[in-house]
Protein backbone atom coordinates (compact mmCIF):
# COMPACT_ATOMS: atom_id res chain seq x y z
CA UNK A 1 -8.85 14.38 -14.54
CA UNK A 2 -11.50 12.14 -16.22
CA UNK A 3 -12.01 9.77 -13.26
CA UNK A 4 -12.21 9.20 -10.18
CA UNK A 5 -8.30 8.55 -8.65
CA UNK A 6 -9.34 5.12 -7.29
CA UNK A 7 -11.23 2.21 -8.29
CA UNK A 8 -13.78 0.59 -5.14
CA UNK A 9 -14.72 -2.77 -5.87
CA UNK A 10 -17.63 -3.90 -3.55
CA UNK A 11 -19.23 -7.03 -2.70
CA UNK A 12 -22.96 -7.60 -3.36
CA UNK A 13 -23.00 -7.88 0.26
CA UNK A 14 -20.08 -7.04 2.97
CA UNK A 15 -19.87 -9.95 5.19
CA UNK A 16 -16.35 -8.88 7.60
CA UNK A 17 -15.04 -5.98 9.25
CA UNK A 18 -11.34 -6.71 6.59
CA UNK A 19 -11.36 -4.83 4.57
CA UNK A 20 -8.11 -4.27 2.14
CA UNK A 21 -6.52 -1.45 -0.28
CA UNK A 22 -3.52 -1.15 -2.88
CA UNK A 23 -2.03 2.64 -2.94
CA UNK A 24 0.64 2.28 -4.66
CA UNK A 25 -0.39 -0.50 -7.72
CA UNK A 26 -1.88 2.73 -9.93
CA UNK A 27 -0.68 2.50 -13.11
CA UNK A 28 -2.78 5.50 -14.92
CA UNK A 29 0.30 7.77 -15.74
CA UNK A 30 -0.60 10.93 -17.23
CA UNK A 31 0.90 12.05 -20.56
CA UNK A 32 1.62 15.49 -18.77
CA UNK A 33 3.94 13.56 -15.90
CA UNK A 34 5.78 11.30 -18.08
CA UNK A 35 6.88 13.81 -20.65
CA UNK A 36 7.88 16.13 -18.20
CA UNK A 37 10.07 13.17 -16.93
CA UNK A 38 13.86 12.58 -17.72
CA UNK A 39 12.89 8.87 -17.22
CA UNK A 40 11.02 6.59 -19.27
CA UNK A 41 8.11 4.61 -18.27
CA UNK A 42 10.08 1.37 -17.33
CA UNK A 43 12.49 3.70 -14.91
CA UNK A 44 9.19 5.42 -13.30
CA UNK A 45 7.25 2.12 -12.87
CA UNK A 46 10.23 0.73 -10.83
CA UNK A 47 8.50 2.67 -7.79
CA UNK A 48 5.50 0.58 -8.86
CA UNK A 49 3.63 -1.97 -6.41
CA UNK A 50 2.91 -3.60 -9.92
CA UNK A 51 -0.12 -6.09 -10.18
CA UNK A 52 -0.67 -6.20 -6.13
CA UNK A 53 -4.43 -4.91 -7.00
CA UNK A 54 -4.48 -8.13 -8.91
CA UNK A 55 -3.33 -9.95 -6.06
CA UNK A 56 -6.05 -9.29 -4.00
CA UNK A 57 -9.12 -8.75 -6.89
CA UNK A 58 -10.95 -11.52 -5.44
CA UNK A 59 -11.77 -9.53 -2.22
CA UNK A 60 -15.10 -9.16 -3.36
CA UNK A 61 -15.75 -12.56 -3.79
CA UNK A 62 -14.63 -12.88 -0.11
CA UNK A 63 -17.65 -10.37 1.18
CA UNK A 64 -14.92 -7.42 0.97
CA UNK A 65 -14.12 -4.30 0.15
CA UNK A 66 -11.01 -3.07 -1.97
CA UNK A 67 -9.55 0.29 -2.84
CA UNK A 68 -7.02 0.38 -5.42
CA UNK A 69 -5.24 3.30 -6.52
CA UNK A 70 -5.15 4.18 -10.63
CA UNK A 71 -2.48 6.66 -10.28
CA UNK A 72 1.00 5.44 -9.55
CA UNK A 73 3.35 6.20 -6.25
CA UNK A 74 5.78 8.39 -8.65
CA UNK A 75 3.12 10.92 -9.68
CA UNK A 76 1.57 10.99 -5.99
CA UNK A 77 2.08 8.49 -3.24
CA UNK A 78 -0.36 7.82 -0.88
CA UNK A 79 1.10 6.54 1.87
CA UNK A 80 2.74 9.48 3.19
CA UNK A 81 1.07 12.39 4.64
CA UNK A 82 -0.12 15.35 2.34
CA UNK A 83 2.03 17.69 4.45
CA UNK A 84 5.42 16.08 3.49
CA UNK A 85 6.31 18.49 0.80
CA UNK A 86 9.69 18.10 -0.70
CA UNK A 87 11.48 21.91 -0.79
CA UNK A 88 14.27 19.88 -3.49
CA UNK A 89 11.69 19.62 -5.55
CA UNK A 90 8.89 22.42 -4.73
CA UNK A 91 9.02 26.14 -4.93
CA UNK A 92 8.07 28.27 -2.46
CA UNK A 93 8.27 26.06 0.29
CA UNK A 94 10.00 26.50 4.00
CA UNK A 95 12.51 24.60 4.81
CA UNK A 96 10.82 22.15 7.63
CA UNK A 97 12.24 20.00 10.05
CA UNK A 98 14.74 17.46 8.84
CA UNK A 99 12.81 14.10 7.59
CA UNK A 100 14.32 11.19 6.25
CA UNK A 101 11.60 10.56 3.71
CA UNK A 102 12.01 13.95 2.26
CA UNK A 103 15.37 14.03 2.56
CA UNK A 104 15.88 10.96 0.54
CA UNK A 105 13.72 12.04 -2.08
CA UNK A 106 10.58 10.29 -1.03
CA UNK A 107 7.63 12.80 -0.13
CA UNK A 108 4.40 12.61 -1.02
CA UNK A 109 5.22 14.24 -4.04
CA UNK A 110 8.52 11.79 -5.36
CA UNK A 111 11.69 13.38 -6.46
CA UNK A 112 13.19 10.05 -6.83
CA UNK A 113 12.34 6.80 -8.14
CA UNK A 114 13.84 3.37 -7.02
CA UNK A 115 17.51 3.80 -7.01
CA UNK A 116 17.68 7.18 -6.48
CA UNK A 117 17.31 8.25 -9.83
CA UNK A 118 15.87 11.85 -10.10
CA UNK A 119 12.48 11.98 -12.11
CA UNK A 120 12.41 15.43 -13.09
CA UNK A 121 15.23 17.66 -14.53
CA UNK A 122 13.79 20.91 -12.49
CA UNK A 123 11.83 21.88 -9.97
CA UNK A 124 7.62 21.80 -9.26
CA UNK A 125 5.44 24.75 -8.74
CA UNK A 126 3.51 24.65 -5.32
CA UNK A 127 0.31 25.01 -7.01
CA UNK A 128 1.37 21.54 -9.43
CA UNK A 129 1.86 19.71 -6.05
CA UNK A 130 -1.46 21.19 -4.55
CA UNK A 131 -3.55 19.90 -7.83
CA UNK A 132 -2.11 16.69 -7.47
CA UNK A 133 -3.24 16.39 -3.79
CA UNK A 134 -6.51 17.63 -4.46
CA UNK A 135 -7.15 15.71 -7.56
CA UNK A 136 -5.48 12.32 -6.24
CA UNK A 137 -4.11 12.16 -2.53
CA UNK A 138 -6.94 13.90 -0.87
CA UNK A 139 -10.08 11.63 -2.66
CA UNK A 140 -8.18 8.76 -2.13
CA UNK A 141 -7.86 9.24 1.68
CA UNK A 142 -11.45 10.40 1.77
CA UNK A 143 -12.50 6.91 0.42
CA UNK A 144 -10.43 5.42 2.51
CA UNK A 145 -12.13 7.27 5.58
CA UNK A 146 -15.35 6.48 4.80
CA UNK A 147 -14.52 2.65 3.91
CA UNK A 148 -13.14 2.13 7.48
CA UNK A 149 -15.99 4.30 9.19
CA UNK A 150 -18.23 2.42 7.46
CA UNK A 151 -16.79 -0.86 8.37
CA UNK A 152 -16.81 -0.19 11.74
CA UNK A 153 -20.09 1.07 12.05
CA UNK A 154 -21.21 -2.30 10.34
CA UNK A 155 -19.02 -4.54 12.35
CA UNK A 156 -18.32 -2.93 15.44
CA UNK A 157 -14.50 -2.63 14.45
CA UNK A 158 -12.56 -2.06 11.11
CA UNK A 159 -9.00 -4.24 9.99
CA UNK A 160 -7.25 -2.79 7.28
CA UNK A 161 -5.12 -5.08 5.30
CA UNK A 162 -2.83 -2.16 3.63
CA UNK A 163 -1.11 -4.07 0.52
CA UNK A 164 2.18 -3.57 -1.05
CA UNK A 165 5.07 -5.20 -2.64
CA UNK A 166 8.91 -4.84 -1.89
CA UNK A 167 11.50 -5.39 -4.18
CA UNK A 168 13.90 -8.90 -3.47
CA UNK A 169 16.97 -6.83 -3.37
CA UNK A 170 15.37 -5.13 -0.12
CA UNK A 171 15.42 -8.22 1.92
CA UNK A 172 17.60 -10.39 0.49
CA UNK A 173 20.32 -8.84 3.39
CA UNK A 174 17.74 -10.21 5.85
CA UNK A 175 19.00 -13.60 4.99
CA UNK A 176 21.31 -15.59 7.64
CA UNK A 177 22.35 -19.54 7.19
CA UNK A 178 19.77 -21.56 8.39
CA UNK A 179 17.61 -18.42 8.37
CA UNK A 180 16.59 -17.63 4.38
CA UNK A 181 14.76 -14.23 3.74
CA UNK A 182 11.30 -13.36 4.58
CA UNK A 183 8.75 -13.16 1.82
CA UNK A 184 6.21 -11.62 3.77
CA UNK A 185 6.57 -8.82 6.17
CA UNK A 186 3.69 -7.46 8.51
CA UNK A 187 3.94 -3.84 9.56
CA UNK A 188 2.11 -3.09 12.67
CA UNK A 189 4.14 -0.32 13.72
CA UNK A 190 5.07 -2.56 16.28
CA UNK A 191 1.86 -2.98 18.07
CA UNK A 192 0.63 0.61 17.65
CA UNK A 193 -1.75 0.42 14.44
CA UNK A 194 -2.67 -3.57 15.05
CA UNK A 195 -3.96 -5.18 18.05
CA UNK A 196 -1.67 -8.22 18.71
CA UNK A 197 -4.01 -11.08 18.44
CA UNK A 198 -5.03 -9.72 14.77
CA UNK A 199 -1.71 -9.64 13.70
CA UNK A 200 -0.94 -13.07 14.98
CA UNK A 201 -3.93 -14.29 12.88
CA UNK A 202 -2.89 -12.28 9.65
CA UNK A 203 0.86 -14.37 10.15
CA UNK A 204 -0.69 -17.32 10.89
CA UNK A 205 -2.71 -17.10 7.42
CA UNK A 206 0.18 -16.05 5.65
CA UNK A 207 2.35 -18.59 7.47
CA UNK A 208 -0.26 -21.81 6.55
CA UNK A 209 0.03 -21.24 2.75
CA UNK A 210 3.68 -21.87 3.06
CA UNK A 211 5.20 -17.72 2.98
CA UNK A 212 8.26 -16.79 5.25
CA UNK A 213 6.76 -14.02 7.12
CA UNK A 214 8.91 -11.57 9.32
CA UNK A 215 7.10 -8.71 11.56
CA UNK A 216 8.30 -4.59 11.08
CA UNK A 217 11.83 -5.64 9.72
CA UNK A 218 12.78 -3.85 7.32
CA UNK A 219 8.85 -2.52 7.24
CA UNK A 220 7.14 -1.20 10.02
CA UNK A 221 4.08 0.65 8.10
CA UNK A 222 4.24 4.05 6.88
CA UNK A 223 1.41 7.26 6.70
CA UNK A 224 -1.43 4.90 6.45
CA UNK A 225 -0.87 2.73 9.30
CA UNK A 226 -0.08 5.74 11.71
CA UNK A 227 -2.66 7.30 10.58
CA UNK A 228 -5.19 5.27 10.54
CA UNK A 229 -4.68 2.45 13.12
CA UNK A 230 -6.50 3.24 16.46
CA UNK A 231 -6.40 -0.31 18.18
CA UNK A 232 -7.91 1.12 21.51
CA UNK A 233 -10.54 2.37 19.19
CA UNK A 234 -11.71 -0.90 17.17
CA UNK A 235 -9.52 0.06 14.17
CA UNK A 236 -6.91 -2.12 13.46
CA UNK A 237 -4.07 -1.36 10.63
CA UNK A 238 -1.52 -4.41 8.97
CA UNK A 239 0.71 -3.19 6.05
CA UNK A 240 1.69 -6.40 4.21
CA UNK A 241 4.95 -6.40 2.18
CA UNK A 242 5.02 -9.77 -0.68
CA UNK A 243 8.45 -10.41 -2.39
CA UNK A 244 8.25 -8.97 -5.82
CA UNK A 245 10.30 -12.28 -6.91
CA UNK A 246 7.63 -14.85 -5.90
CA UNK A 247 4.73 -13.29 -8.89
CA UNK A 248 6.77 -11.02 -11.24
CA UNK A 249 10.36 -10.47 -13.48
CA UNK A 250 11.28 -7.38 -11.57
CA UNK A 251 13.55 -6.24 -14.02
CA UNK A 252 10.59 -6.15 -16.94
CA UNK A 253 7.87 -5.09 -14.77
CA UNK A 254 5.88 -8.17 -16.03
CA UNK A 255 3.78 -11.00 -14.51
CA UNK A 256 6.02 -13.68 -14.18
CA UNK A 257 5.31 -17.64 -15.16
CA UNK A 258 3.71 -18.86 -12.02
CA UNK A 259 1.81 -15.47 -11.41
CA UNK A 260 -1.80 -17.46 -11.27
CA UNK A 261 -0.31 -20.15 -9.28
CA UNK A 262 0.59 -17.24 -6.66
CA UNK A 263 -2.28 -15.06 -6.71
CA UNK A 264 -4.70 -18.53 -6.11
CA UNK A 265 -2.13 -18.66 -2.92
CA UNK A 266 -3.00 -15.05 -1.80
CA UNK A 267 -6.66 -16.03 -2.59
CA UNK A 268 -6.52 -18.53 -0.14
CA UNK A 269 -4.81 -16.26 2.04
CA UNK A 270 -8.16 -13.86 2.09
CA UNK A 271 -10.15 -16.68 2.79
CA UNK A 272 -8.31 -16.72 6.37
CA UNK A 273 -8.53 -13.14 7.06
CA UNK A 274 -12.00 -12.42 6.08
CA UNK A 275 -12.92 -15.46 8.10
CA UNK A 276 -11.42 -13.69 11.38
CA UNK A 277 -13.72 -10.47 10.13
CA UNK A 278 -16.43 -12.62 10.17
CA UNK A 279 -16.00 -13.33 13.88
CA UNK A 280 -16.52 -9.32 14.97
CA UNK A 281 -20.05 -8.44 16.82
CA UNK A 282 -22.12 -6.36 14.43
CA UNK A 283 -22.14 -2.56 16.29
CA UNK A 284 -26.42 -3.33 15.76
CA UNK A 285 -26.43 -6.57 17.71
């Protein structure tokens, strides 16, 4: 590997205890990975958070931090825990207890892209899934440490805005009459990674630039949130879910026509929740 697995942008000077990250936007697929595939790149990139790094770029204009991934969720995903090893797809492994991520095909090393569809013909070696955690899960998570220790030795505490995308098929069954589909969802793990006054604010900034947002249905947070968010502790954890269908053509993995008009939304949207960073004690003070 030539580079680092992650890109940090950095503001000339952090100004808030938000701080915000993309793990699954990576796009950086390795020759290696995709002609091992059975699928072609369209089919892998359908597991794709595609262009939510570009979402969010401006966070450094804001007085934030980002972390983006390069590599993309297919090859490794990062929002799982290293141990969840998938013994479909891996040799040599133990057969663990039953989990429905594995089970389904989606480990920290994928078996399966969106749809099910299988990504490799055979099977891994253990020692292919150990290089890819120690050249991409295991730096990535070690940034990510020392971004939120940092932050909250700067600020007193650290909120983690953990951003993602979810396909429209996912919640169009969330629509009701009278009651039309979210286009935001906020995963707080229902109160356990996210004190509830900072998720009220991240709705409420979501909500004032005219989104739909919905809380932990159908997305609660995953590995990061559980891992990371420590409320009790000053460390506060939001995954945030955007409907593919508002910035992108889902079906050509492209920007879509009123992509700029939509990022300049989620710009504004930063503005808000760096603002409520801005309002933490500094840890010197």
């Amino acid at each position: 590997m030539s580079h680092e697995p992650y890109r940090l942008f950095l503001p000339a000077q952090r100004s808030t205890s938000v701080l915000f990250a993309s793990p699954h936007s990576g796009r950086d697929y390795p020759d290696s990975f995709v002609a091992r595939s059975v699928l072609d790149t369209r089919a892998l990139r359908s597991s794709e958070d595609a262009f939510v790094d570009e979402l969010f770029a401006s966070a450094p204009a804001h007085g934030a931090a980002l972390l983006a991934a390069r590599y993309p969720r297919a090859y490794v995903d990062l929002n799982r825990d290293c141990d969840e090893l998938d013994p479909a797809l891996i040799r040599s492994l133990r057969r663990a207890a039953p989990n429905p991520r594995i089970t389904s095909g989606l480990g920290v090393i994928p078996r399966v892209v969106a749809g099910g569809r299988a990504i490799y013909a055979g099977r891994l070696s253990r020692d292919e899934a150990e290089d890819r955690l120690s050249m991409v899960w295991r730096p990535y998570h070690a940034a990510l440490r020392a971004l939120i220790d940092e932050t909250r030795a700067m600020f007193g505490e650290a909120v983690l805005i953990d951003c993602h995308s979810m396909p429209h098929e996912a919640i169009a069954g969330y629509a009701a009459p009278g009651r039309p589909c979210p286009e935001v969802v906020l995963g707080d793990r229902f109160g356990a990674s996210a004190g509830g006054a900072i998720t009220e604010r991240v709705e409420a900034a979501f909500s004032a630039a005219g989104l739909r947002v919905a809380r932990n249905t159908p997305f609660a947070g995953a590995f990061v949130a559980h891992q990371y968010g420590r409320p009790a502790q000053g460390c506060h954890v939001i995954q945030v879910e955007i409907d593919r269908a508002l910035y992108m053509d889902e079906r050509r993995i492209a920007r879509g026509s009123g992509f700029d008009a939509f990022r300049a939304v989620i710009e504004g949207v930063m503005g808000d929740l760096v603002a409520l960073g801005r309002a933490a004690p500094l840890a010197a003070e």
